[in-house]
Protein backbone atom coordinates (compact mmCIF):
# COMPACT_ATOMS: atom_id res chain seq x y z
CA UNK A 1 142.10 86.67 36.93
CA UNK A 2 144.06 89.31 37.43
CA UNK A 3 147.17 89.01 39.59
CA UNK A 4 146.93 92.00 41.80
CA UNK A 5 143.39 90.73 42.67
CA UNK A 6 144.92 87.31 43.56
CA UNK A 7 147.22 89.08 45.91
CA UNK A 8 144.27 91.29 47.69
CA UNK A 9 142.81 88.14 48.13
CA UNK A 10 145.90 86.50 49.55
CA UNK A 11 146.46 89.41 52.22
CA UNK A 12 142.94 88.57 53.71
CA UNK A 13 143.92 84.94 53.92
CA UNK A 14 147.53 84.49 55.36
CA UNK A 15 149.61 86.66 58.23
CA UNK A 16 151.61 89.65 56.82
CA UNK A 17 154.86 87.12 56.64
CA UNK A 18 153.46 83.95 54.66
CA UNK A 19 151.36 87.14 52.52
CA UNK A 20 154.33 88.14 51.50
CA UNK A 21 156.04 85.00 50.51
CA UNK A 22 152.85 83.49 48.70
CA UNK A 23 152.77 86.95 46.68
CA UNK A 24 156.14 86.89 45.89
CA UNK A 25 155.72 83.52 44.48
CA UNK A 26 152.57 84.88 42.46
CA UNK A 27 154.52 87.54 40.72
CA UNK A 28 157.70 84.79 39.96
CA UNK A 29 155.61 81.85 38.64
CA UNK A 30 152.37 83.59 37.97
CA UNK A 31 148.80 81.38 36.94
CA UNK A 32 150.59 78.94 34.27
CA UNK A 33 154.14 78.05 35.61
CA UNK A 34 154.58 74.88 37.73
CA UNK A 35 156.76 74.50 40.82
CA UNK A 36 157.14 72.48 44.07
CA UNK A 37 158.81 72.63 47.35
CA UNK A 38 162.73 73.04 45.90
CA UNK A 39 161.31 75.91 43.94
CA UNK A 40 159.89 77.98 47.12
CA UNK A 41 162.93 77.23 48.74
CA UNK A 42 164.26 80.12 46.52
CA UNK A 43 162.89 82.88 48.54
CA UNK A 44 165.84 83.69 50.98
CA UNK A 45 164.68 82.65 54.62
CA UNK A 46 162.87 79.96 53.64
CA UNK A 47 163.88 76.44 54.90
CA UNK A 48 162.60 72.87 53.66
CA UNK A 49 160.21 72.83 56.17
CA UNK A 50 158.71 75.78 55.91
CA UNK A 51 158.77 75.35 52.46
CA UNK A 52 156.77 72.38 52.70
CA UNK A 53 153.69 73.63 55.47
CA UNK A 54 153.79 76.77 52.75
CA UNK A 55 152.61 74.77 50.49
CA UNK A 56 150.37 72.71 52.44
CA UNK A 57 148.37 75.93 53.71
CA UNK A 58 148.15 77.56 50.42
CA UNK A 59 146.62 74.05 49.19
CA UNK A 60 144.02 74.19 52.19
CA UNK A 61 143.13 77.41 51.18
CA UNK A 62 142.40 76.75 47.68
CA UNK A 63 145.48 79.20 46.28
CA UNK A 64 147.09 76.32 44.40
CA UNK A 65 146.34 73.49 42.52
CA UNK A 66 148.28 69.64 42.79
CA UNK A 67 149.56 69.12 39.14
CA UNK A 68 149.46 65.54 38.16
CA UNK A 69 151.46 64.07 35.39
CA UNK A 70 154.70 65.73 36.63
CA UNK A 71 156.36 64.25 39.65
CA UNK A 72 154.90 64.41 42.96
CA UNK A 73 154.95 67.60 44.88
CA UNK A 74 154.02 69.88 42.01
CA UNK A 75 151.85 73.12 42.29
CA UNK A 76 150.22 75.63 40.43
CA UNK A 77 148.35 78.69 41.33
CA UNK A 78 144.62 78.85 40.56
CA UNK A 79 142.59 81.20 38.80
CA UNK A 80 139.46 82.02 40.48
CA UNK A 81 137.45 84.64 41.74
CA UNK A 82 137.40 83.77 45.58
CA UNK A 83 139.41 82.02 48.45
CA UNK A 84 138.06 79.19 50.43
């Protein structure tokens, strides 16, 4: 899937704000790269806590994928055609 479909798809789904954070993160780790909570905490104004319900929303809404056989807490964006 193309990215800048992801991120149409991701403007429906979130406020302006998180949209902006969860596409920034898109066009840093793309479909393929892994990353958790220290990782989102790279995007200035966002705090561990944030950081974590971030995560825990784009999860809900099908955006990323939990990544097992690499620690807990890591992510992945998935490739698909929709959102939940």
């Amino acid at each position: 899937m193309n990215i800048e479909v992801q991120k149409a798809n991701i403007k429906d789904s979130f406020t302006v704000k998180t949209a902006s954070h969860v596409c920034k993160l898109l066009e840093k780790f793309g479909f393929q790269a892994i990353f958790g909570r220290s990782e989102l905490q790279e995007i200035p104004g966002l705090k561990p806590t944030r950081s974590t319900a971030l995560l825990k929303e784009m999860a809900e809404k099908g955006i990323i994928e939990s990544v097992a056989g690499l620690g807990k807490g890591k992510y992945r964006f998935r490739q698909h055609k929709g959102l939940r």
